[in-house]
Protein backbone atom coordinates (compact mmCIF):
# COMPACT_ATOMS: atom_id res chain seq x y z
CA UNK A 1 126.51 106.70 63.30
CA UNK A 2 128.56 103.31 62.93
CA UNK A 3 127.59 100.87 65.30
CA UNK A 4 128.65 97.23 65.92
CA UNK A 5 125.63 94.22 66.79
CA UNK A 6 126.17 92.45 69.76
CA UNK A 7 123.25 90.19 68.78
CA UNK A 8 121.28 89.49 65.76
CA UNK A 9 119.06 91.88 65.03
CA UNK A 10 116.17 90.90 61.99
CA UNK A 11 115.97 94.42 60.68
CA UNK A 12 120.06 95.53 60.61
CA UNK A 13 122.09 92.18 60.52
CA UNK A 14 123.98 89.41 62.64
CA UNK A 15 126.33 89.63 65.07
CA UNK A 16 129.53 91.63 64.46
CA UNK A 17 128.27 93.20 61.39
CA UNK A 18 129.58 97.52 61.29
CA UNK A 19 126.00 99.08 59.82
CA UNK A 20 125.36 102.85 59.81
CA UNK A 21 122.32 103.85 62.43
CA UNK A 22 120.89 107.16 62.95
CA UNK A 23 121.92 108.92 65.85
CA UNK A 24 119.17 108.77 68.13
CA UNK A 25 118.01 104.98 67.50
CA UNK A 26 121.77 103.88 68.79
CA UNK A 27 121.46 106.39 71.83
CA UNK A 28 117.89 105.73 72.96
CA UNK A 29 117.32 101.83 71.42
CA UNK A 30 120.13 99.98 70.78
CA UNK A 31 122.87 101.27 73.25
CA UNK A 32 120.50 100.60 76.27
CA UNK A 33 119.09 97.26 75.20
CA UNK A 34 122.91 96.21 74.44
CA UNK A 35 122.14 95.51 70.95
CA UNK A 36 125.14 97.64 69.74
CA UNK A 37 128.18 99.37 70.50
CA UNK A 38 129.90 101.99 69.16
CA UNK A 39 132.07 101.54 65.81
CA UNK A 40 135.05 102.98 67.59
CA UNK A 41 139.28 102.08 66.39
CA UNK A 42 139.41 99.93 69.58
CA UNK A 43 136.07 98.16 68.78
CA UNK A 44 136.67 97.56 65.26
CA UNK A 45 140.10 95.96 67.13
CA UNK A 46 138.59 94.22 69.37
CA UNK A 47 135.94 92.72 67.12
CA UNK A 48 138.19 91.29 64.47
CA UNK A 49 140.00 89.72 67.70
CA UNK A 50 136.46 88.54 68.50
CA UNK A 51 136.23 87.37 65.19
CA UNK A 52 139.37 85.18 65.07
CA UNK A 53 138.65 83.39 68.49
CA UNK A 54 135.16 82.48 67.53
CA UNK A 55 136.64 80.97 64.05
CA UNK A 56 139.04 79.09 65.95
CA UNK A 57 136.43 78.14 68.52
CA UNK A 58 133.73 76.87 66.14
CA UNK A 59 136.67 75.16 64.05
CA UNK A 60 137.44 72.99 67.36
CA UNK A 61 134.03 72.60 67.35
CA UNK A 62 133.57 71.18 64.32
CA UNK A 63 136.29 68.98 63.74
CA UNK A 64 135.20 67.50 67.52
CA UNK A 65 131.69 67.00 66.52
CA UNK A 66 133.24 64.95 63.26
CA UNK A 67 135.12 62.68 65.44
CA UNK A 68 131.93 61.59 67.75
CA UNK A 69 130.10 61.27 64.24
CA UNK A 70 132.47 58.98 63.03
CA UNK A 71 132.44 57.31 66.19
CA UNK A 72 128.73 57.33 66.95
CA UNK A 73 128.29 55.62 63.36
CA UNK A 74 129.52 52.64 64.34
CA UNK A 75 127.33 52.29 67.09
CA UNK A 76 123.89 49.70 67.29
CA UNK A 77 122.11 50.31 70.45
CA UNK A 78 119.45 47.44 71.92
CA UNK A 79 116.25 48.84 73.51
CA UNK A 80 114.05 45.92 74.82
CA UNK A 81 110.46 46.80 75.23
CA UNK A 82 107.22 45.14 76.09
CA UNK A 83 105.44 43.95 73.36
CA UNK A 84 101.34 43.61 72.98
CA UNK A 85 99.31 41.54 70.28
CA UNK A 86 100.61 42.40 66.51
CA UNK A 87 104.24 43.40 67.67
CA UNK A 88 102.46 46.42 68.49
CA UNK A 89 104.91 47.85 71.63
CA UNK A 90 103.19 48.87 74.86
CA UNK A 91 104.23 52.87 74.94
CA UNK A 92 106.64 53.76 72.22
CA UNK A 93 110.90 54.63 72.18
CA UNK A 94 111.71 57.90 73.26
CA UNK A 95 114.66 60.07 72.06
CA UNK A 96 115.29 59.80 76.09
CA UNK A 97 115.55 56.16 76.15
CA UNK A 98 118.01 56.51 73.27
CA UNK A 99 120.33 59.02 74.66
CA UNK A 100 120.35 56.43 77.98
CA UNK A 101 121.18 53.42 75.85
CA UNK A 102 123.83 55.66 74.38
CA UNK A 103 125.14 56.71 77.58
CA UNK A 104 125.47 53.59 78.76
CA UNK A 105 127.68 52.82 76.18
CA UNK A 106 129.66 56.02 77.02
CA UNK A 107 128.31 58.50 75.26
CA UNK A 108 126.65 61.96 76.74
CA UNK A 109 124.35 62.70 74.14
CA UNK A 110 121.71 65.21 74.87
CA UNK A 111 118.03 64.30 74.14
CA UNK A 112 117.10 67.22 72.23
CA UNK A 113 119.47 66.60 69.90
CA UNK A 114 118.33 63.10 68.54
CA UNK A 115 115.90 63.67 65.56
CA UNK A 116 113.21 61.00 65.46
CA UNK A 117 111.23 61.64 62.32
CA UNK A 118 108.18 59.79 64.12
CA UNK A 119 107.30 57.99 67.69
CA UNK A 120 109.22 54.28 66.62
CA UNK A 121 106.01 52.00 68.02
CA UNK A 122 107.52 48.66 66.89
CA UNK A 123 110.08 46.11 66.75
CA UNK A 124 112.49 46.39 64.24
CA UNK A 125 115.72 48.46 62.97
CA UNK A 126 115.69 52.43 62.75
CA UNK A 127 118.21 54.63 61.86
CA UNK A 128 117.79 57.47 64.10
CA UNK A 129 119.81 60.84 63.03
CA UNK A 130 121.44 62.57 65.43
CA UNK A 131 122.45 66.50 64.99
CA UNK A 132 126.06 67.11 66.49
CA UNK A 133 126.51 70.37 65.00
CA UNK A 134 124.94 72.43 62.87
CA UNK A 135 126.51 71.20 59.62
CA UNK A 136 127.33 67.13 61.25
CA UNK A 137 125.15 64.79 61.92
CA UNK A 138 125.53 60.99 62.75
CA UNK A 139 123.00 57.89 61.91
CA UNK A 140 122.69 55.29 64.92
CA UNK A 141 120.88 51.81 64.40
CA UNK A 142 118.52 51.46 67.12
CA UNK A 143 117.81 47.57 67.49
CA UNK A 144 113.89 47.60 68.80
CA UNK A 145 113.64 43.99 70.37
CA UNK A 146 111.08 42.22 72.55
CA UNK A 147 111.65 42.36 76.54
């Protein structure tokens, strides 16, 4: 039997991918579990329609995440912190306190997506990557100064 993945599925294939299941393991596993669906005319239809939005889609995607790229790379942000003997910092800068500094300056970056490599634990300049989309990612200079 032809079925079509609704998700990704380690042992058959990705998502929207026609592969050719026995009878009973689409009945009893992956019908229930909405895994699959039926290869049917008006599937196969409706999944290159699928197909075409979610180019389109992740195209807008794309070229949006390559604007704020290009925009976030010209971007320094300041983040003053308290400083101990040997310019050692009390604490150490957060990929929180980033994303607020960066907000502040009007830009609604999510935490999880800033990539520090290690805690930054003293004064200085970092480039700190941050992951926009899967294939675009951005360098901001973080300036680490003393309160």
């Amino acid at each position: 039997m032809k079925v079509i993945l609704r998700k990704e599925h380690e042992k058959l294939g990705n998502i929207g991918e026609v592969v050719d299941v026995k009878d009973g393991y689409a009945r009893n596993y992956l019908f229930p579990r909405n895994i699959a669906y039926p290869a049917t005319k008006g599937a196969m239809a409706a999944l290159e329609e699928e197909k075409k939005q979610a180019g389109r889609r992740i195209a807008k995607e794309l070229k949006g995440s390559e604007k704020l790229a290009a925009e976030l790379e010209k971007v320094s942000i300041t983040i003053q912190m308290k400083v101990g003997e040997d310019e050692k910092l009390f604490g150490s800068v957060t990929s929180q306190m980033i994303a607020d500094a960066l907000k502040e300056q009007n830009f609604n970056i999510d935490k999880r997506i800033i990539e520090l490599e290690e805690p930054i634990k003293a004064l200085g300049i970092y480039n700190v990557n941050v992951k926009l989309h899967q294939n675009v990612s951005a360098v901001v200079k973080v300036w680490v100064v003393r309160e």
